[in-house]
C-alpha atoms as a PDB file:
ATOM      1  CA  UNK A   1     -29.001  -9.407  13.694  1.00  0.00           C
ATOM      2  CA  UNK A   2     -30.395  -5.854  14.476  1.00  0.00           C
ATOM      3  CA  UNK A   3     -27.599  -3.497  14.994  1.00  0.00           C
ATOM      4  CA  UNK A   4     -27.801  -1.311  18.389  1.00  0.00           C
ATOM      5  CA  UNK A   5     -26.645   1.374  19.989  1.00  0.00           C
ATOM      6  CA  UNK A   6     -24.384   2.589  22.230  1.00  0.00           C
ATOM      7  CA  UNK A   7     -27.293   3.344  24.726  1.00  0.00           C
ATOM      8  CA  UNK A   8     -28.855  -0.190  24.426  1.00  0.00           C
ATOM      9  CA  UNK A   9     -25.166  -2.393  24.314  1.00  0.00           C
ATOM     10  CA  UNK A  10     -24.212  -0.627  27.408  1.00  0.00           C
ATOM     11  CA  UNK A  11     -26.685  -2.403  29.498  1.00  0.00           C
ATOM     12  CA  UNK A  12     -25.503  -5.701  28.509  1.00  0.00           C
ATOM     13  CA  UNK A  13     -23.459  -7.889  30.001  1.00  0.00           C
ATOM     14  CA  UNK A  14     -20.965  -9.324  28.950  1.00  0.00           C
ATOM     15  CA  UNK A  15     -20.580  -7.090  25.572  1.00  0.00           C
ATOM     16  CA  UNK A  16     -18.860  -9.521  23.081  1.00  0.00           C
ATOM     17  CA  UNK A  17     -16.737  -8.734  20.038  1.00  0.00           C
ATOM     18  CA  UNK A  18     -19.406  -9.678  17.597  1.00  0.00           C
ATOM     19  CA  UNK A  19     -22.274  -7.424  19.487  1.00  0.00           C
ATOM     20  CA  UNK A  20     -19.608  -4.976  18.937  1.00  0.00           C
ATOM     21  CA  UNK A  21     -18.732  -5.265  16.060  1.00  0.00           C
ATOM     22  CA  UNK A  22     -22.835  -5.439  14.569  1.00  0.00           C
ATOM     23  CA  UNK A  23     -23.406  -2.253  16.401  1.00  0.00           C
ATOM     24  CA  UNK A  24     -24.965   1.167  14.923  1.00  0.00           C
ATOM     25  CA  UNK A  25     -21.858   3.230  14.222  1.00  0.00           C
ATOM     26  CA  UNK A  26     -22.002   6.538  15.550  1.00  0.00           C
ATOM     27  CA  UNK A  27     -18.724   7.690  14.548  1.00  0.00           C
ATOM     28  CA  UNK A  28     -17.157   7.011  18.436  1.00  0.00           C
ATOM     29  CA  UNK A  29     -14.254   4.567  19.103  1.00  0.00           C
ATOM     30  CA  UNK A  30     -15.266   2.329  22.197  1.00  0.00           C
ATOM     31  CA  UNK A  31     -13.271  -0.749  23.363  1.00  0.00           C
ATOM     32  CA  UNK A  32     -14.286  -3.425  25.812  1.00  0.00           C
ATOM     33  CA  UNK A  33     -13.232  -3.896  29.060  1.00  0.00           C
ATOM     34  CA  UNK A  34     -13.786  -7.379  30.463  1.00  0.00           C
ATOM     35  CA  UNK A  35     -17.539  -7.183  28.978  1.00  0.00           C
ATOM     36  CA  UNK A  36     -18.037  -3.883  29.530  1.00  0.00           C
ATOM     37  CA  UNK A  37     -18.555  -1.084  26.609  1.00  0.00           C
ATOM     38  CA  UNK A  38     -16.120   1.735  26.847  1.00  0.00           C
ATOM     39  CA  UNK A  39     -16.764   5.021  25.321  1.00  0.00           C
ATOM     40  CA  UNK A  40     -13.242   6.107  24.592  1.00  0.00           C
ATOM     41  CA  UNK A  41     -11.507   9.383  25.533  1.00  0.00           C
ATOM     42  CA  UNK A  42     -12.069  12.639  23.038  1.00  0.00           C
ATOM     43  CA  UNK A  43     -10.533  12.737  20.034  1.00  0.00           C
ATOM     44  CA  UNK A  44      -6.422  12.422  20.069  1.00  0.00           C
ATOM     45  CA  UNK A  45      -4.859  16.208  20.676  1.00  0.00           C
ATOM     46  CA  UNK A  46      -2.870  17.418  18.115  1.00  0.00           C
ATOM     47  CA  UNK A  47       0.544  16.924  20.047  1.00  0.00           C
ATOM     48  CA  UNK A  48      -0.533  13.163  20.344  1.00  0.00           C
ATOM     49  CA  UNK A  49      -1.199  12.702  16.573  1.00  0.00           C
ATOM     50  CA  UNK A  50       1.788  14.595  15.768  1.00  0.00           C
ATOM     51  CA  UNK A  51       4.285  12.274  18.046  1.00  0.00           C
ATOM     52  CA  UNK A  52       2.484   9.070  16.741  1.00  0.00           C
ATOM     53  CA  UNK A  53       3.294   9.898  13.464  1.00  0.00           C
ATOM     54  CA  UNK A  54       7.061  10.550  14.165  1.00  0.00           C
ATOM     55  CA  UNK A  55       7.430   7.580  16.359  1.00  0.00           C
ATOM     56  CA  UNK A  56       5.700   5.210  13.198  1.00  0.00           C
ATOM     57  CA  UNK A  57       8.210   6.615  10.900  1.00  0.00           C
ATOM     58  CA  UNK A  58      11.049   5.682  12.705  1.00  0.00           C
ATOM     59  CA  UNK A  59      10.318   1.934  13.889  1.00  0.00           C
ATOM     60  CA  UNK A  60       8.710   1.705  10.075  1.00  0.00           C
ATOM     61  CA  UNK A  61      12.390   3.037   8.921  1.00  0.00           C
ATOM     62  CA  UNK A  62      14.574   0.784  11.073  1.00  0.00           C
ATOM     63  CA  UNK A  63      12.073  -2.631  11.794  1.00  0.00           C
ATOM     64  CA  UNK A  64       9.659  -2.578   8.509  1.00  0.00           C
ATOM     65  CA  UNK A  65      11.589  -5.617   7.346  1.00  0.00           C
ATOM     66  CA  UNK A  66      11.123  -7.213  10.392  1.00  0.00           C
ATOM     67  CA  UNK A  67       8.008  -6.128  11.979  1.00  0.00           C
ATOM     68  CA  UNK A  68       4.611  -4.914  10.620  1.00  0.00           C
ATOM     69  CA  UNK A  69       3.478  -1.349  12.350  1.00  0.00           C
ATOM     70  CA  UNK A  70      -0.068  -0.440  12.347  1.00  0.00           C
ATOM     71  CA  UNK A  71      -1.438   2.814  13.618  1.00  0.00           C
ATOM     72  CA  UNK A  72      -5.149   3.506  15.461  1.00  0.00           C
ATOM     73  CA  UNK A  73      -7.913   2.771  14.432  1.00  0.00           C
ATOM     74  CA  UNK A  74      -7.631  -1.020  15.016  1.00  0.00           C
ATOM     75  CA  UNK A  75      -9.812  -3.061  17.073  1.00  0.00           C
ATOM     76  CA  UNK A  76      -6.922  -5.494  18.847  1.00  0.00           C
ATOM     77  CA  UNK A  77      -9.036  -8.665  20.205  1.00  0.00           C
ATOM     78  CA  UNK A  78      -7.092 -10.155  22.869  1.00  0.00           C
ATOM     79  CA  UNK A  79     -10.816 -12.676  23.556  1.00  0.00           C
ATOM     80  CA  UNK A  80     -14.139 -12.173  23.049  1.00  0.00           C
ATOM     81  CA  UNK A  81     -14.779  -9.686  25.893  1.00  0.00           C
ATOM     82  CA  UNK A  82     -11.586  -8.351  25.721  1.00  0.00           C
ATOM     83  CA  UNK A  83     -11.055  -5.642  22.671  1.00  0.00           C
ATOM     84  CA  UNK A  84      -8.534  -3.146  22.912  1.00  0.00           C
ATOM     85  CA  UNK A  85      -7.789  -0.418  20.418  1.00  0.00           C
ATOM     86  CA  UNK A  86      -4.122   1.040  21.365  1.00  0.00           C
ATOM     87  CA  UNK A  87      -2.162   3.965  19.440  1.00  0.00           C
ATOM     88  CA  UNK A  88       0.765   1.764  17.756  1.00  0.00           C
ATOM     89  CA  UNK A  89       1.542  -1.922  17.879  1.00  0.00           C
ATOM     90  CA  UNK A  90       4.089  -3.817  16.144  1.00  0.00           C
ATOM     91  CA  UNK A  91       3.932  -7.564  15.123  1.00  0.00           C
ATOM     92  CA  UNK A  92       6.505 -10.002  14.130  1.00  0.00           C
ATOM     93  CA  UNK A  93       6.521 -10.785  10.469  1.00  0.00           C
ATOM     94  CA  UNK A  94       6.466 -14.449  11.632  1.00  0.00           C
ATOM     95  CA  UNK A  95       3.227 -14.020  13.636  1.00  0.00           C
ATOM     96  CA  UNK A  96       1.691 -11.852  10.543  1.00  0.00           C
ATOM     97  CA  UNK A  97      -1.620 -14.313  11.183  1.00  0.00           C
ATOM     98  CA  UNK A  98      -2.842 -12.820  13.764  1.00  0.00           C
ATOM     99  CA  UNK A  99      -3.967  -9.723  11.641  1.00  0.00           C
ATOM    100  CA  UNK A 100      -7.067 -10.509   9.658  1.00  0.00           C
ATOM    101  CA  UNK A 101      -9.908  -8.114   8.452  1.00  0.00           C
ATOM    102  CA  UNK A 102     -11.554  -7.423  11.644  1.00  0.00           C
ATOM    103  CA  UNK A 103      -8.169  -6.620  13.378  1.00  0.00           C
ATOM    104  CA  UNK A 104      -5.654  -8.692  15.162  1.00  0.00           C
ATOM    105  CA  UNK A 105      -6.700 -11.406  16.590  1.00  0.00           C
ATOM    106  CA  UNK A 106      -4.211 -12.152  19.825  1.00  0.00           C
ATOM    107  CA  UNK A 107      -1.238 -10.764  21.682  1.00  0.00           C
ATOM    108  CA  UNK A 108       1.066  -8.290  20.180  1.00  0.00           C
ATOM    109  CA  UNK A 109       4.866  -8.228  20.210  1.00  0.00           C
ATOM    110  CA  UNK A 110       5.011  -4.702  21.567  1.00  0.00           C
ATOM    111  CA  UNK A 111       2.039  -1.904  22.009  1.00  0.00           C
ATOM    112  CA  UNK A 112       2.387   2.195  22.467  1.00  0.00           C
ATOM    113  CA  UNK A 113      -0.218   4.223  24.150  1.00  0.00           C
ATOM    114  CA  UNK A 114       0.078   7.914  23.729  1.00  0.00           C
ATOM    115  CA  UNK A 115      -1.170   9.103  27.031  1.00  0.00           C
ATOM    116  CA  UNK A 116      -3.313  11.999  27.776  1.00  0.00           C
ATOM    117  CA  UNK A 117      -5.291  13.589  31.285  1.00  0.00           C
ATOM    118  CA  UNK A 118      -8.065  11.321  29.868  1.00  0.00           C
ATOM    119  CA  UNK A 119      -6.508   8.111  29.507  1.00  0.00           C
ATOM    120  CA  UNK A 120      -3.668   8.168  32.045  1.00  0.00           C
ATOM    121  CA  UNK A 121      -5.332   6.123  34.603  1.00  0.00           C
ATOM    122  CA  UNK A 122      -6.404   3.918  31.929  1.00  0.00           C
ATOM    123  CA  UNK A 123      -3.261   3.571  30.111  1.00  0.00           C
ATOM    124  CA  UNK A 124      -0.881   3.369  33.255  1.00  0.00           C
ATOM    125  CA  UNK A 125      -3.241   0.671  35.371  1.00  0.00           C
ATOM    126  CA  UNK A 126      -6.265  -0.299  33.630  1.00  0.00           C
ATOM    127  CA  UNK A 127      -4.177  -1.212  30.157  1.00  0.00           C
ATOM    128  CA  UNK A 128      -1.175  -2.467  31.797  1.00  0.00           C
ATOM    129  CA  UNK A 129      -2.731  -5.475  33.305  1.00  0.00           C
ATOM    130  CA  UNK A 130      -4.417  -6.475  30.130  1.00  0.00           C
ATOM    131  CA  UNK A 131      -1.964  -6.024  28.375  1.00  0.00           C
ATOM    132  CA  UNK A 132       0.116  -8.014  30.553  1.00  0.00           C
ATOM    133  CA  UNK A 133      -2.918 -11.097  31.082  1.00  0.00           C
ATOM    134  CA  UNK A 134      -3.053 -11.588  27.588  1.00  0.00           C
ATOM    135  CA  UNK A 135       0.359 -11.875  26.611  1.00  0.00           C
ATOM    136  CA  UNK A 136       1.867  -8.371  25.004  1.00  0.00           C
ATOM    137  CA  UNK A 137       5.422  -9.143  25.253  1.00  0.00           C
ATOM    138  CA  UNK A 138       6.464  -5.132  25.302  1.00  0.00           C
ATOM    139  CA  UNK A 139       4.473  -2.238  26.856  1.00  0.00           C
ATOM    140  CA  UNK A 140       5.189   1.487  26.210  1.00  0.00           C
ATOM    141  CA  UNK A 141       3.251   4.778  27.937  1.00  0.00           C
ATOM    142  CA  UNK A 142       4.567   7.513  25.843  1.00  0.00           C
ATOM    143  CA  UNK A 143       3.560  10.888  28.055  1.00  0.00           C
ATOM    144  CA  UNK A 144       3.433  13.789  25.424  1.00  0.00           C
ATOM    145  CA  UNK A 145       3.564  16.614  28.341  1.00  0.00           C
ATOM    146  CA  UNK A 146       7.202  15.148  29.787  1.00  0.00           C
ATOM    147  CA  UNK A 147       8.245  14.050  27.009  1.00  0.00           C
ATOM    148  CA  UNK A 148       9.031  10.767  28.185  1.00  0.00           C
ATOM    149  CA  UNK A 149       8.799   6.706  27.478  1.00  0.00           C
ATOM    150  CA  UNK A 150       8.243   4.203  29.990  1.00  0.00           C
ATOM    151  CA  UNK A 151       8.939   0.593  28.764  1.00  0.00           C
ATOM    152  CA  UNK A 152       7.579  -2.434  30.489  1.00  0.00           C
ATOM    153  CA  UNK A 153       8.837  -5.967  29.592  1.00  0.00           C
ATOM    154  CA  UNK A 154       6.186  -8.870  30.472  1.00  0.00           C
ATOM    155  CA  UNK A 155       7.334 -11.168  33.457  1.00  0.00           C
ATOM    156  CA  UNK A 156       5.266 -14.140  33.695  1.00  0.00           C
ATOM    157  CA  UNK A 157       2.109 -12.349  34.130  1.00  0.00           C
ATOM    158  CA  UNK A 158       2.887  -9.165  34.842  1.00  0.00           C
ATOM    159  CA  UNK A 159       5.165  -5.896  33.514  1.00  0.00           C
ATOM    160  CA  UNK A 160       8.315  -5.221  35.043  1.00  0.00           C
ATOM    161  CA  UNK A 161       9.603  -1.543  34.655  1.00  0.00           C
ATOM    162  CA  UNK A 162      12.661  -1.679  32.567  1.00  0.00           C
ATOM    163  CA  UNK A 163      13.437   1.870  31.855  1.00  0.00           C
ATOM    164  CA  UNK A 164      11.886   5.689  31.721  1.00  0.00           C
ATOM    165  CA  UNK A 165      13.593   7.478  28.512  1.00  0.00           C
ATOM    166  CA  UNK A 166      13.847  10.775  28.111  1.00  0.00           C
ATOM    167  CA  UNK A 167      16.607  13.102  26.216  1.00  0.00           C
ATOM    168  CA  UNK A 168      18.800  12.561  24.357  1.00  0.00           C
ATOM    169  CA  UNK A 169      19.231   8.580  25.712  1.00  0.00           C
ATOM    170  CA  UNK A 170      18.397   6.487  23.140  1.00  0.00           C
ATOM    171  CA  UNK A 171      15.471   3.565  23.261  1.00  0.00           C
ATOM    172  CA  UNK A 172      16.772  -0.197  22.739  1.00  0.00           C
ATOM    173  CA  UNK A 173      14.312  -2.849  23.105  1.00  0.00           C
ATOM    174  CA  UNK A 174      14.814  -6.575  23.285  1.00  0.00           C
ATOM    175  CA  UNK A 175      11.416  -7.660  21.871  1.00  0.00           C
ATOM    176  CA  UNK A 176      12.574  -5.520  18.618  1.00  0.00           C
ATOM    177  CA  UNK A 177      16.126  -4.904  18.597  1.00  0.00           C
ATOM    178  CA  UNK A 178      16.161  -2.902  15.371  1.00  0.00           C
ATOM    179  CA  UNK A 179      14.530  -0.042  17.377  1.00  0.00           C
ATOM    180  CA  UNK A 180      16.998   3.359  17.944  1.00  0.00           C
ATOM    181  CA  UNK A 181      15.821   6.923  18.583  1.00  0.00           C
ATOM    182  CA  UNK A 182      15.565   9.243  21.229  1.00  0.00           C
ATOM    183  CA  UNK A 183      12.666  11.410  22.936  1.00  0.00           C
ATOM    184  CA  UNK A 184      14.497  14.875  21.855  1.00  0.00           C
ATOM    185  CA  UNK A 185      14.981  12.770  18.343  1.00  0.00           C
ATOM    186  CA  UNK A 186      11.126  13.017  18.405  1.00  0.00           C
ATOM    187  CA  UNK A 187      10.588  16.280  19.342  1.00  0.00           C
ATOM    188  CA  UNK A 188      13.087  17.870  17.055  1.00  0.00           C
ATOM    189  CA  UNK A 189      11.437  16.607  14.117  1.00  0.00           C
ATOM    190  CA  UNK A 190       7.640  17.871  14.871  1.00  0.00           C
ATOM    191  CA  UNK A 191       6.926  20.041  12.058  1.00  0.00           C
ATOM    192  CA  UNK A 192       5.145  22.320  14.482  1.00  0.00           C
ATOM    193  CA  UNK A 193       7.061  24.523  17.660  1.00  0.00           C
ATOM    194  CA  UNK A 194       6.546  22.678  20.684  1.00  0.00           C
ATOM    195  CA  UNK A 195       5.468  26.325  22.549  1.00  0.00           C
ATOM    196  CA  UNK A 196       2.457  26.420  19.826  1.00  0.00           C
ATOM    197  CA  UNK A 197       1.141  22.497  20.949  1.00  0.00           C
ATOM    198  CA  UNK A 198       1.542  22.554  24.838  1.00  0.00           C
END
């Protein structure tokens, strides 16, 4: 198969995982949205990179013997025309066959997106209902200007809005019950003043 590019997969429809995944790399990340090849948003901003990090050291810490954490870049394919890439995701040891090579193939047990002005709309609506069609049982948005968490549980179909953390209040989750920090339990331990990243 010849590989293309960006230019010529974008006029296709529907965009599948393997067209994807056979295409010229150009050193973008792109996902697919019901068919549809999506150039992702700029590269992460050092605030973002710096709170991922802290955030995979603590579930790693308190659920590693439990749950397997995995950090962007990783293609999550939730179907064929449906290939996400989000920020964090954890997985249940006893569902540890969904990862394979190519990615994980299938719903997660809980997925963080580190928003930014880019990907706000797409992390808050867009991602949500994905996310909730194809099963994720736990949703976070993680806004890095607030300093906040939002935490969506899935309800049938859709997410219900379980709780907004911010402070010193610390996150509990019932898909992974090992989980315990705080937002200011983040921020305290960026290695870099908060004044010199916002």
């Amino acid at each position: 198969m010849k590989k293309k590019t960006y230019e010529e997969l974008v006029k296709e429809s529907p965009v599948t995982y393997e067209m994807y995944a056979n295409m010229v790399d150009d050193g973008n990340r792109y996902e697919i949205s019901d068919g549809v090849l999506e150039l992702m948003s700029p590269s992460p901003t050092s605030i973002h990179q710096l709170l991922s990090v802290q955030i995979v050291l603590r579930l790693d810490a308190s659920c590693r013997n439990e749950f397997i954490i995995l950090a962007a870049p990783l293609d999550v394919i939730l179907s064929d025309t449906e290939v996400r890439q989000p920020d964090l995701v954890m997985i249940h040891m006893s569902r540890a066959h969904i990862i394979s090579n190519r990615g994980i193939n299938g719903a997660l047990d809980l997925v963080v997106e580190i928003t930014s002005k880019h990907s706000l709309k797409r992390d808050k609506l867009t991602k949500r209902k994905v996310y909730a069609k194809y099963g994720v049982h736990e949703y976070w948005i993680v806004d890095p200007f607030n300093f906040t968490l939002e935490q969506y549980e899935l309800r049938e179909h859709y997410y219900e809005l379980i709780e907004v953390y911010s402070g010193e209040k610390p996150i509990r989750s019932r898909t992974a019950p090992c989980i315990s920090f705080s937002m200011d339990e983040l921020v305290r331990s960026l290695p870099v003043p908060l004044d010199q990243l916002t």
